[in-house]
C-alpha atoms as a PDB file:
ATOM      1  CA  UNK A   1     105.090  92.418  41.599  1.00  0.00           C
ATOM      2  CA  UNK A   2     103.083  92.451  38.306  1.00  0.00           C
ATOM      3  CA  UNK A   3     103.787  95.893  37.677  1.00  0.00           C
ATOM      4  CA  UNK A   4     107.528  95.355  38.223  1.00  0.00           C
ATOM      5  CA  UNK A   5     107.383  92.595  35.789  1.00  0.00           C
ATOM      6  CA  UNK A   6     106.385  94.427  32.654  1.00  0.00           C
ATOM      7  CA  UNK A   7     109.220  94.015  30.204  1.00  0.00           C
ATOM      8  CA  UNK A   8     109.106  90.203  31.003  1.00  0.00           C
ATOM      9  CA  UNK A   9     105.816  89.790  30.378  1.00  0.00           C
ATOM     10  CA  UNK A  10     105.975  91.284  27.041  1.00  0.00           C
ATOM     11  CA  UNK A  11     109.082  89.377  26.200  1.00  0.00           C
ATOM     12  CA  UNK A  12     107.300  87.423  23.403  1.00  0.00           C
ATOM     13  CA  UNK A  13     104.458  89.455  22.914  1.00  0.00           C
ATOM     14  CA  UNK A  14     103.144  90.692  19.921  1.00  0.00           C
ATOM     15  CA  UNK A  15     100.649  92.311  17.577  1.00  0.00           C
ATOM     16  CA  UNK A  16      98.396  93.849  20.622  1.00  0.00           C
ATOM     17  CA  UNK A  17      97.940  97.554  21.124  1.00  0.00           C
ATOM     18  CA  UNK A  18      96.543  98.046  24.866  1.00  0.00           C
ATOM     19  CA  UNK A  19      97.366  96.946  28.098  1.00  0.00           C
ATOM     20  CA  UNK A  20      94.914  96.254  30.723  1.00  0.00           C
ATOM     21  CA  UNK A  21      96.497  95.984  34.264  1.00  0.00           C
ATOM     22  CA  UNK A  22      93.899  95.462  37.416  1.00  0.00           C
ATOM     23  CA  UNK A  23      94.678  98.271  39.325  1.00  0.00           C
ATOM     24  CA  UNK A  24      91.669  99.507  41.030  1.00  0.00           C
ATOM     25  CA  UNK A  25      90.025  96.769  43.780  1.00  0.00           C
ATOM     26  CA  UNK A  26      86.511  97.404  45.509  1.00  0.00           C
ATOM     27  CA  UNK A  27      86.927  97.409  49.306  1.00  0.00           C
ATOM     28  CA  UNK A  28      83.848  98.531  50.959  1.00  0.00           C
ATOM     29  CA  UNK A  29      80.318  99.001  50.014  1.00  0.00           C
ATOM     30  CA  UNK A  30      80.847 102.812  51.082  1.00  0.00           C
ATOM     31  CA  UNK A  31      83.103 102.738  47.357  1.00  0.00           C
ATOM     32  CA  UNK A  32      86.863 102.366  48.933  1.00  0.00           C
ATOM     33  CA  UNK A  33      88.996 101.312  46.457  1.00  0.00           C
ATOM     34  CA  UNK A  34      92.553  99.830  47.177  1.00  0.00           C
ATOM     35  CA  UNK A  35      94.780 101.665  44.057  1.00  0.00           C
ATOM     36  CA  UNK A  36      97.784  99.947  42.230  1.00  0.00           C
ATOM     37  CA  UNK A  37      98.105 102.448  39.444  1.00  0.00           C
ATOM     38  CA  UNK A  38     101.526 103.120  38.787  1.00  0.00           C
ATOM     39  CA  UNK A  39     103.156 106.037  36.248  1.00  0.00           C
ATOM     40  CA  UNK A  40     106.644 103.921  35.605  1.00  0.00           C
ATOM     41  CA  UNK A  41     104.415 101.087  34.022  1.00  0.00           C
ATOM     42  CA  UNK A  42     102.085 103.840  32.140  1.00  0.00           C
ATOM     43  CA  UNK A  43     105.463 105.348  31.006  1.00  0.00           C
ATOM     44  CA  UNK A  44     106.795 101.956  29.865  1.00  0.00           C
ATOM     45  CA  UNK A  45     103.684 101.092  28.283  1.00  0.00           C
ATOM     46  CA  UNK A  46     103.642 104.307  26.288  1.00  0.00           C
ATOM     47  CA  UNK A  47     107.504 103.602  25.221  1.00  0.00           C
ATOM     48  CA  UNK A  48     106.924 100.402  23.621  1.00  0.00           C
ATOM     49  CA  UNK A  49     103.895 101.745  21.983  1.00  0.00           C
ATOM     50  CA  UNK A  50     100.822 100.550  23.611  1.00  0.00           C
ATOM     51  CA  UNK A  51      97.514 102.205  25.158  1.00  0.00           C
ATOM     52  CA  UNK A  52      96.810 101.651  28.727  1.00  0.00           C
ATOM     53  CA  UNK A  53      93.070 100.770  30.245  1.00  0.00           C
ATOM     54  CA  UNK A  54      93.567 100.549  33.917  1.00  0.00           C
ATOM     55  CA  UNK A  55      90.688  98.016  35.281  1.00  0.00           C
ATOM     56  CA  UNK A  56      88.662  98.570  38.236  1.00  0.00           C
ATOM     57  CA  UNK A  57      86.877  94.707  39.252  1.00  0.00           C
ATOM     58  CA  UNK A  58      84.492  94.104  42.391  1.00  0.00           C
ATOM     59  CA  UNK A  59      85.961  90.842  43.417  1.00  0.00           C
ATOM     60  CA  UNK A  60      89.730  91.063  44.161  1.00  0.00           C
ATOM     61  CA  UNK A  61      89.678  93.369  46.837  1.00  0.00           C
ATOM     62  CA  UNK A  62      88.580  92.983  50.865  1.00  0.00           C
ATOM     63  CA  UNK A  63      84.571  92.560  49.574  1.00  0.00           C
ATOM     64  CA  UNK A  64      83.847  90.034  46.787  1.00  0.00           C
ATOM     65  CA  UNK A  65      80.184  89.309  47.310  1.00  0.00           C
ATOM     66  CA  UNK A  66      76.674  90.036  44.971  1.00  0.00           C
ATOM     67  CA  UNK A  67      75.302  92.023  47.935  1.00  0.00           C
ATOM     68  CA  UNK A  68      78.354  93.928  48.680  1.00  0.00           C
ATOM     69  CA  UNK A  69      78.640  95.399  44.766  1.00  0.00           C
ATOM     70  CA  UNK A  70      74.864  96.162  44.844  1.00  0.00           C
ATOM     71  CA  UNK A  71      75.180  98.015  48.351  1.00  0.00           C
ATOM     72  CA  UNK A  72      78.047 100.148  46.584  1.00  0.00           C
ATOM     73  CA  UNK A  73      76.668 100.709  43.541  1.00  0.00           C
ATOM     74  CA  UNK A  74      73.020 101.648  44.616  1.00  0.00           C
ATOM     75  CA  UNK A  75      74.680 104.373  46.723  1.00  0.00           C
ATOM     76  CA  UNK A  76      75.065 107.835  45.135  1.00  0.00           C
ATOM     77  CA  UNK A  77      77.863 108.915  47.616  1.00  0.00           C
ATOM     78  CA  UNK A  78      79.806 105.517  46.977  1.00  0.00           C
ATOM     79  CA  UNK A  79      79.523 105.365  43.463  1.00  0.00           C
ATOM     80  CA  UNK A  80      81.103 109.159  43.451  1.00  0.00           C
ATOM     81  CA  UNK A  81      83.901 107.706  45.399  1.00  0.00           C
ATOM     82  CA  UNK A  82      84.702 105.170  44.017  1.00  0.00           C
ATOM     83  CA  UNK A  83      84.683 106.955  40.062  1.00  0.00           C
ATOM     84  CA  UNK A  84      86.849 109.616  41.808  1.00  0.00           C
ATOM     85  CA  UNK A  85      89.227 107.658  42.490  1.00  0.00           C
ATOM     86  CA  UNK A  86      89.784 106.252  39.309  1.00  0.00           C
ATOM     87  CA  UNK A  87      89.467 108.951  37.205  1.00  0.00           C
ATOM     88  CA  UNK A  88      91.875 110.807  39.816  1.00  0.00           C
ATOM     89  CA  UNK A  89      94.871 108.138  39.805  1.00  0.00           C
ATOM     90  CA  UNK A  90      94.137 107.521  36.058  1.00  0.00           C
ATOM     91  CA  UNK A  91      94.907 111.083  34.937  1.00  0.00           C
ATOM     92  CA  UNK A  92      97.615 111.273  37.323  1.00  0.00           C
ATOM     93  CA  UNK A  93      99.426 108.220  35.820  1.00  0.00           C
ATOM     94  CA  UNK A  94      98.799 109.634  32.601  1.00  0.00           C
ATOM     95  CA  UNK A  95      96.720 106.663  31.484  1.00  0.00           C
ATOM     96  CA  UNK A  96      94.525 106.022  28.274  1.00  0.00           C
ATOM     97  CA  UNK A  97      91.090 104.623  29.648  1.00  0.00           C
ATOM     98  CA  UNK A  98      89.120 102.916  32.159  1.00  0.00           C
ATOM     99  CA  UNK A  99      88.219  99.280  32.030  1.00  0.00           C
ATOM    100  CA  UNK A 100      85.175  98.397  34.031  1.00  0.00           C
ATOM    101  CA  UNK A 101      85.057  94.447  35.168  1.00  0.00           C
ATOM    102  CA  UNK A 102      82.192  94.460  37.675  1.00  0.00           C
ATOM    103  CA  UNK A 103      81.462  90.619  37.601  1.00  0.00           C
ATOM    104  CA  UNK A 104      78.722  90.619  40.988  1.00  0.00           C
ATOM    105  CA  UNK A 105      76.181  92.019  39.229  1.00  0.00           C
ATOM    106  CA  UNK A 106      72.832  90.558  39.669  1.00  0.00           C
ATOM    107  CA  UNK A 107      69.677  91.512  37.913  1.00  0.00           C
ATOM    108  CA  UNK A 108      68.731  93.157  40.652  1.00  0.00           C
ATOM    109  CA  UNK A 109      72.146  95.097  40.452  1.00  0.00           C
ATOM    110  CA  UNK A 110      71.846  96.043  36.846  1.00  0.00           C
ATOM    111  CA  UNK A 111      69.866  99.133  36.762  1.00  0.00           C
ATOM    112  CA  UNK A 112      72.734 100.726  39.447  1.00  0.00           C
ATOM    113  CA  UNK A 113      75.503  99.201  37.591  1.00  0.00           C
ATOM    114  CA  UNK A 114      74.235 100.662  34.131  1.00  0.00           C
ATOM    115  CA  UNK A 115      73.859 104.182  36.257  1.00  0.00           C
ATOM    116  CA  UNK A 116      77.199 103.743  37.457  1.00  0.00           C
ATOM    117  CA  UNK A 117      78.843 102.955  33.604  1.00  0.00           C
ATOM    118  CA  UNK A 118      76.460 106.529  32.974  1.00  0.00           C
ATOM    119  CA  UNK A 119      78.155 108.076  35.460  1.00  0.00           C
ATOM    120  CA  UNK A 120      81.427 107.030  34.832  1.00  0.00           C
ATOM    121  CA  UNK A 121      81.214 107.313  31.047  1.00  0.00           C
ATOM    122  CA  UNK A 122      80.525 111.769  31.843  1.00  0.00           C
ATOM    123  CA  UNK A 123      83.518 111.818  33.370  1.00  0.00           C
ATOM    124  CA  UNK A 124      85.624 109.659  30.972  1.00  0.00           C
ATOM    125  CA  UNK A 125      84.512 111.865  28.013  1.00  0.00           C
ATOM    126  CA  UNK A 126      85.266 115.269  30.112  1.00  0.00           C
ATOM    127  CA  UNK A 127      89.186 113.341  30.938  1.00  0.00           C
ATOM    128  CA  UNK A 128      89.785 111.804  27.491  1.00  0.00           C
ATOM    129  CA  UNK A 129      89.766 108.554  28.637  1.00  0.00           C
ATOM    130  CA  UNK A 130      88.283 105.172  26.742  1.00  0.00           C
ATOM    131  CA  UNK A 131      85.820 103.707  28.363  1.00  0.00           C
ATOM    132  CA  UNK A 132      85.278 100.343  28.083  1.00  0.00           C
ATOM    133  CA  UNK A 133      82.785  97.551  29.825  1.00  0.00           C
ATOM    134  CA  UNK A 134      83.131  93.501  30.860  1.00  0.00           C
ATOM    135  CA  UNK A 135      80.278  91.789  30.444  1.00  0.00           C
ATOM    136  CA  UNK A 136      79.978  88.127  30.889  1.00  0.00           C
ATOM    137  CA  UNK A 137      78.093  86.329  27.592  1.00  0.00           C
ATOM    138  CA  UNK A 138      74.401  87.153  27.407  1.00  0.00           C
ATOM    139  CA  UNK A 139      73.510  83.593  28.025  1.00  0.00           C
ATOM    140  CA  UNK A 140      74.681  84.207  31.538  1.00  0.00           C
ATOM    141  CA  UNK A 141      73.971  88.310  31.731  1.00  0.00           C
ATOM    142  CA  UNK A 142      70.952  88.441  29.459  1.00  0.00           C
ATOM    143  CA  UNK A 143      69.496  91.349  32.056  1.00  0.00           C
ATOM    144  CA  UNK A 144      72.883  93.760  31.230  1.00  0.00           C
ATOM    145  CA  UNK A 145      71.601  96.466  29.125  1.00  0.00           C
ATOM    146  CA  UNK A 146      74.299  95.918  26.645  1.00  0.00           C
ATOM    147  CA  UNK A 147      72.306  98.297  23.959  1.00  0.00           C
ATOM    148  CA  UNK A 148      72.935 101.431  26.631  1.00  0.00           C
ATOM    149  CA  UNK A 149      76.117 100.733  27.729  1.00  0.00           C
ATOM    150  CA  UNK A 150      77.387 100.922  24.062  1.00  0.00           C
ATOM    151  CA  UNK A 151      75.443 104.467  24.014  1.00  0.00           C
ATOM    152  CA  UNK A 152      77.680 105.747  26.617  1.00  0.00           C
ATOM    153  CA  UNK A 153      80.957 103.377  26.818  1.00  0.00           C
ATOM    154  CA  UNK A 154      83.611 103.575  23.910  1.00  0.00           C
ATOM    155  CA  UNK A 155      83.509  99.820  23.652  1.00  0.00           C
ATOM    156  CA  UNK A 156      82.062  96.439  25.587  1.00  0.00           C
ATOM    157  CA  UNK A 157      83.620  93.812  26.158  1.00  0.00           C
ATOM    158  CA  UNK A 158      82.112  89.938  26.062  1.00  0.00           C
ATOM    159  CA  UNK A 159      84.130  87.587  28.078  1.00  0.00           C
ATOM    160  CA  UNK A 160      83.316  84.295  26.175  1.00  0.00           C
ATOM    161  CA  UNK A 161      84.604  82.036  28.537  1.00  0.00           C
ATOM    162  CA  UNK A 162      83.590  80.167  32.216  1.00  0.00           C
ATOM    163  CA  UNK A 163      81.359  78.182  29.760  1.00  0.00           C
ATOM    164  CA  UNK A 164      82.417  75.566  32.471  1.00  0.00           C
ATOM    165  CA  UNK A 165      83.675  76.635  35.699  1.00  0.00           C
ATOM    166  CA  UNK A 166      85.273  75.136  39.100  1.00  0.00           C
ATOM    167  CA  UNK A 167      81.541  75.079  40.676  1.00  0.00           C
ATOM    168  CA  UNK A 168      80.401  73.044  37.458  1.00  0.00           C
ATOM    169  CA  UNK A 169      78.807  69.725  37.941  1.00  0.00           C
ATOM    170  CA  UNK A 170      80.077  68.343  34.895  1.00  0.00           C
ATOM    171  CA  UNK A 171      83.201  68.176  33.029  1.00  0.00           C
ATOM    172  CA  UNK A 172      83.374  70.142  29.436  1.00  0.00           C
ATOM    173  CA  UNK A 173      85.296  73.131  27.931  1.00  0.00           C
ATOM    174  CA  UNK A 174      85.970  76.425  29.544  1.00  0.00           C
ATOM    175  CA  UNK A 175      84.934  77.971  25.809  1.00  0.00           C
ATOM    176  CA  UNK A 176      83.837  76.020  23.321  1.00  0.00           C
ATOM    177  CA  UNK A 177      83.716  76.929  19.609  1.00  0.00           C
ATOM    178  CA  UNK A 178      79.861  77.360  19.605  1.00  0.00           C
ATOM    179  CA  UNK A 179      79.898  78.862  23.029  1.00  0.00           C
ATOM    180  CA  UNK A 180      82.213  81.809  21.630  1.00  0.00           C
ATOM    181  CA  UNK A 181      80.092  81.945  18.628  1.00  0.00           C
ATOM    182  CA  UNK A 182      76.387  82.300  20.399  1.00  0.00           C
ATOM    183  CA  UNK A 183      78.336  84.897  22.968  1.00  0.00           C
ATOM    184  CA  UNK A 184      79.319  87.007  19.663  1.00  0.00           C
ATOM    185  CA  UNK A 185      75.978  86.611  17.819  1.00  0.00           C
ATOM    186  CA  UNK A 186      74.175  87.389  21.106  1.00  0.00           C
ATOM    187  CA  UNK A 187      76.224  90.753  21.754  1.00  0.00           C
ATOM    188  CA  UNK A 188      75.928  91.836  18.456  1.00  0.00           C
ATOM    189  CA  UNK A 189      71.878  91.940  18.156  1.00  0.00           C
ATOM    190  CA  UNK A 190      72.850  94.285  21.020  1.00  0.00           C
ATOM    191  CA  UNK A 191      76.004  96.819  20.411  1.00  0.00           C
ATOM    192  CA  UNK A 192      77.728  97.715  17.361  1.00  0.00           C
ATOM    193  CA  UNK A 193      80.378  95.380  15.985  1.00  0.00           C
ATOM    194  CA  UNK A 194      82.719  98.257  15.989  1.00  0.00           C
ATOM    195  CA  UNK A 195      82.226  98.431  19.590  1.00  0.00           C
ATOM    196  CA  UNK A 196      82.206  94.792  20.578  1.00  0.00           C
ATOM    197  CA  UNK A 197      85.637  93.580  21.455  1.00  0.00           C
ATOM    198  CA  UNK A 198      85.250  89.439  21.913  1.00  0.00           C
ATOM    199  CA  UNK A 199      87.487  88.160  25.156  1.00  0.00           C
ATOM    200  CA  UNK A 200      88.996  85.097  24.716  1.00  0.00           C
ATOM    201  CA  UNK A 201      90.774  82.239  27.334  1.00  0.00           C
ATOM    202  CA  UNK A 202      94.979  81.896  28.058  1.00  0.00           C
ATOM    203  CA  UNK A 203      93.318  78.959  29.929  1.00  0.00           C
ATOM    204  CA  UNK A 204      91.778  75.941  30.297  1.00  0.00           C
ATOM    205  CA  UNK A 205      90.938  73.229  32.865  1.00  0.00           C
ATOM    206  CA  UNK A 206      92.070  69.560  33.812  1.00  0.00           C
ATOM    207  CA  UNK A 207      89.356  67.806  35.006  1.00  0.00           C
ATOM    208  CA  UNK A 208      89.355  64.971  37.068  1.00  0.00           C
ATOM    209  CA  UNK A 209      86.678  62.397  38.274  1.00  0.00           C
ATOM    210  CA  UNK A 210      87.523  60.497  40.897  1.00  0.00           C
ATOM    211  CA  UNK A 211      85.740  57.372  43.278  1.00  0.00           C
ATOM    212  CA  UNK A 212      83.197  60.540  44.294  1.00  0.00           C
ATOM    213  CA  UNK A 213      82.259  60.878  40.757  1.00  0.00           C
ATOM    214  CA  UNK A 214      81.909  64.235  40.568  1.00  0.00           C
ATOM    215  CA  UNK A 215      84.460  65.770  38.583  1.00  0.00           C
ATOM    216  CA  UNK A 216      86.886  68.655  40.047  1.00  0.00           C
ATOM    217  CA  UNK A 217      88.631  70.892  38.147  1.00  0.00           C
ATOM    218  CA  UNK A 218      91.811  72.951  38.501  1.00  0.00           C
ATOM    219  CA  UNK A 219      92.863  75.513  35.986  1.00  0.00           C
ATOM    220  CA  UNK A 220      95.994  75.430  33.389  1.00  0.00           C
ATOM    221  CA  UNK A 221      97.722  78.245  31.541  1.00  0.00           C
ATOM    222  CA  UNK A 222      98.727  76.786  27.820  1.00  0.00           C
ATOM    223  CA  UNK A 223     102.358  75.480  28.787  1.00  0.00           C
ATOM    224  CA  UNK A 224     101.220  73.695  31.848  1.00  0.00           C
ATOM    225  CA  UNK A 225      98.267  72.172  30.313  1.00  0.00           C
ATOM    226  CA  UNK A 226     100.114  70.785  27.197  1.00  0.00           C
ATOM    227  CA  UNK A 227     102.963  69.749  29.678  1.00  0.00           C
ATOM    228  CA  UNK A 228     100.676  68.085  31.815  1.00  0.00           C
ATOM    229  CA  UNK A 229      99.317  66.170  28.803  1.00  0.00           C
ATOM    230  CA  UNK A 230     102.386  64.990  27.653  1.00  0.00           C
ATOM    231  CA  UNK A 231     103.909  63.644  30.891  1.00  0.00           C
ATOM    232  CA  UNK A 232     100.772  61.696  31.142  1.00  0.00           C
ATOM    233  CA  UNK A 233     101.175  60.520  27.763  1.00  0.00           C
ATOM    234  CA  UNK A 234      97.529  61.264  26.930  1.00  0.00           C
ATOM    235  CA  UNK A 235      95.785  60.444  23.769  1.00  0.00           C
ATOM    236  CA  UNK A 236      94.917  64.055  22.072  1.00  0.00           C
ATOM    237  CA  UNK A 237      92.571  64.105  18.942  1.00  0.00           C
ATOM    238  CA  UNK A 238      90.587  67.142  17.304  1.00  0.00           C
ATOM    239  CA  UNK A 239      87.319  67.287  18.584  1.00  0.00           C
ATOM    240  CA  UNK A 240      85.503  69.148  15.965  1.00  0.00           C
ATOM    241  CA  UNK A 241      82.670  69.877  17.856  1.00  0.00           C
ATOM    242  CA  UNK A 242      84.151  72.019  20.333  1.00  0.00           C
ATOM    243  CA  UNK A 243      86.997  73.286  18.118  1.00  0.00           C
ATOM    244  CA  UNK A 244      89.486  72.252  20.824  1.00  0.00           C
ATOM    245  CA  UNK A 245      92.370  69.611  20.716  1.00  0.00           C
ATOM    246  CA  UNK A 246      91.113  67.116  23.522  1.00  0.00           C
ATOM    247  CA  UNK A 247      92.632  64.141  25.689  1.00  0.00           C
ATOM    248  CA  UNK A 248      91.741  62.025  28.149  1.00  0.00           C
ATOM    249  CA  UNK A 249      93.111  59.542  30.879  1.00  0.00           C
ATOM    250  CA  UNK A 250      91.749  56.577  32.562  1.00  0.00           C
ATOM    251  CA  UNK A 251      94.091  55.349  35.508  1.00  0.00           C
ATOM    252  CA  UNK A 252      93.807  53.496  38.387  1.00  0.00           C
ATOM    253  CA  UNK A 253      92.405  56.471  40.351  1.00  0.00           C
ATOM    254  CA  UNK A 254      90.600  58.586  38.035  1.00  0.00           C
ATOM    255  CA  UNK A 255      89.574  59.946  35.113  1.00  0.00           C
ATOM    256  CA  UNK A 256      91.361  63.156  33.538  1.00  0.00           C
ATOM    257  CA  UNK A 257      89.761  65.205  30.833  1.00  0.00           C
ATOM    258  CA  UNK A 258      90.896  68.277  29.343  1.00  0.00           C
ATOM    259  CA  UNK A 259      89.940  70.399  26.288  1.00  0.00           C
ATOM    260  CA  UNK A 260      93.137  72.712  25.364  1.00  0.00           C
ATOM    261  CA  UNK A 261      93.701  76.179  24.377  1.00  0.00           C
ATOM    262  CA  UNK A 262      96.079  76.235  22.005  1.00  0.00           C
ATOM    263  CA  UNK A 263      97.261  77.850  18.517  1.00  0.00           C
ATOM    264  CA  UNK A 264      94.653  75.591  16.891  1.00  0.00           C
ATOM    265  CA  UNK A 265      91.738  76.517  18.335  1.00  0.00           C
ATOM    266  CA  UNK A 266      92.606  79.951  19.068  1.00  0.00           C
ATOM    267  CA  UNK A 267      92.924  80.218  15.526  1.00  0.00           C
ATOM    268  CA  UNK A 268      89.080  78.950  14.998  1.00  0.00           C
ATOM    269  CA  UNK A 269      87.885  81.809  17.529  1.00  0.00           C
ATOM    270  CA  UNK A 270      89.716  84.142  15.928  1.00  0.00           C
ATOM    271  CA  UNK A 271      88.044  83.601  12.946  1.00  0.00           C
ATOM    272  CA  UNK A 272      84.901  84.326  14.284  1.00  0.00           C
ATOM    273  CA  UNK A 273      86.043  87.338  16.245  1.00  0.00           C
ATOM    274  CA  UNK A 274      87.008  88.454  11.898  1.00  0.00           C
ATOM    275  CA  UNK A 275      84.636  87.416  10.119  1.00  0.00           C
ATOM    276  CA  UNK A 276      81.949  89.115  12.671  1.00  0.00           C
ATOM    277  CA  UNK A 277      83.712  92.349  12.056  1.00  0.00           C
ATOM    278  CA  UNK A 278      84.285  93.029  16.038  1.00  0.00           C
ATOM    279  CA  UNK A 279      86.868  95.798  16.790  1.00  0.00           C
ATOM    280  CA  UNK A 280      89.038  93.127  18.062  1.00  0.00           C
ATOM    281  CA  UNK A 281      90.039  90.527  20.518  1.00  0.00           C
ATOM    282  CA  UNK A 282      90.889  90.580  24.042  1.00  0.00           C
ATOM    283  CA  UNK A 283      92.818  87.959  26.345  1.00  0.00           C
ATOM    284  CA  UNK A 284      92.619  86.824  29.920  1.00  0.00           C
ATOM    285  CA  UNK A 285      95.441  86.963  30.566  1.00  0.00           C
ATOM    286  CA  UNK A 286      98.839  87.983  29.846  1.00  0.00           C
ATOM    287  CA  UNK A 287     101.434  85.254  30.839  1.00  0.00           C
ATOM    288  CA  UNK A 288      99.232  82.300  30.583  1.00  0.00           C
ATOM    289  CA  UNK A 289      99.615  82.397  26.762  1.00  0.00           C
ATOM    290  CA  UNK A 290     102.714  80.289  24.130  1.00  0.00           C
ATOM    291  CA  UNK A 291     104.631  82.441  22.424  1.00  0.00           C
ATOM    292  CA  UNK A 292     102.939  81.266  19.117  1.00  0.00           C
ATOM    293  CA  UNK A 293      99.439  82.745  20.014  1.00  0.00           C
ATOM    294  CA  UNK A 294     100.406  86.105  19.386  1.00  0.00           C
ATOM    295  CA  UNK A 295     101.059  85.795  15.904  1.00  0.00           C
ATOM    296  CA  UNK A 296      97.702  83.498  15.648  1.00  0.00           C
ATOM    297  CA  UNK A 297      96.137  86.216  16.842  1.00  0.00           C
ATOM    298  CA  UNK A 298      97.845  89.149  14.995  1.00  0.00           C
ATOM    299  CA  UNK A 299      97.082  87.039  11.796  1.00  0.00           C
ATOM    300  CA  UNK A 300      93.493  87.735  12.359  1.00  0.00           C
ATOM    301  CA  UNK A 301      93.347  91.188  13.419  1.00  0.00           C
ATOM    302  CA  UNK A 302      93.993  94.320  11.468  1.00  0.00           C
END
């Protein structure tokens, strides 16, 4: 259905240069992948002028466990099978690169994983393809070997956001301004800023603490979040400390909390993301976004 969506999606978008569908989702520890790739979006893509990654992740598919991704990726015959795959449907398609978003990785995982990039990486280079890497911020992932993976990937990616996440005990932001910051500083001291590309949030979360007193969370793409605020007629101020528009709601029933994501403070990581000299930004993910992030963003970027 995504795929068949394409030209709506990029109805109001702007000032990017790559698409990144998932396509590729691990099935089996024995490396069976269930394959999405299609050449009518590749050819689209191509027509309007962009560069297509197809991503490969380890937790939308029928296995989505730490164990699972280490039993795959420890296994010689599975990790051939599963980069054969890829690279097969990928130069079929006629596609531009290879986007790796492995999130189970545990430290026990990492040497395999950093084998499997290796591996991967040979084969990219023989095909033409960009290779690129999803890492989660060091804080989180300080065992990745971010220093080799820029030896053999094209570029790695830092996902600075989940700073708080559904299973968090306390409410706060999903990426706060000195969150982002640490998660660039951090990846830097390991890979070249010419090959760190800084991931950034569509998203946020509405938390809500209730007679239990532990706060739940659901999460909000940019409309519904500012929507949701504004039917609720919620006080919003700058909160300078997280670089985020916030509001909050005390009503008979509970308390709401929510830090946007918004032009504002996509505008402050942005600003980061230039004046570290990264390669650029990414976005998780298309369709969550206002229109008026795009030219935030572009304003930013070269």
């Amino acid at each position: 259905a995504s795929n068949a969506a394409l030209d709506t999606s990029l109805a109001n978008v702007t000032g990017i240069n790559t698409l990144a569908p998932t396509w590729f989702f691990l099935d089996s520890d024995d490396g069976s992948l269930t394959s999405l790739v299609s050449s009518t979006y590749v050819q689209k893509a191509h027509d309007k002028g962009y560069e297509l990654w197809a991503v490969v992740n380890d937790f939308d598919g029928k296995v989505n466990t730490n164990t699972d991704t280490k039993a795959a990726l420890s296994s010689e015959p599975a990790r051939v099978k599963i980069i054969g795959t890829v690279i097969s449907d990928v130069k079929t398609a006629g596609a531009d690169g290879v986007n790796v978003d492995f999130e189970n990785v545990t430290e026990e995982c990492a040497p395999y994983f950093l084998e499997f990039i290796r591996e991967v990486s040979v084969e990219c280079r023989n095909a033409g393809l960009v290779l690129s890497v999803d890492n989660y911020v060091p804080t989180y992932t300080e065992y990745l070997d971010r220093t080799e993976q820029a030896a053999v990937a094209d570029y790695v990616v830092c996902m600075c956001y989940d700073e708080h996440t559904s299973g968090s005990k306390e409410a706060g932001s999903v990426a706060s301004l000195p969150f982002v910051k640490k998660g660039i500083e951090d990846t830097l001291s390991e890979v070249p800023a010419a090959q760190t590309v800084i991931a950034i949030p569509f998203f946020t979360r509405l938390w809500t603490t209730g007679s239990s007193k532990t706060p739940e969370s659901k999460a909000y793409g940019m409309s519904e979040a500012e929507a949701f605020v504004t039917d609720h007629n919620m006080a919003k101020y700058w909160d300078k400390d997280t670089g985020q528009n916030y509001a909050e709601l005390q009503d008979s029933d509970a308390y709401y909390q929510i830090w946007l994501e918004d032009a504002e403070s996509i505008a402050e990581k942005m600003k980061l993301i230039k004046d570290a000299g990264c390669a650029g930004a990414a976005e998780w993910k298309m369709g969550l976004e206002t229109s008026d992030i795009w030219g935030v963003i572009s304003q930013y970027l070269k």
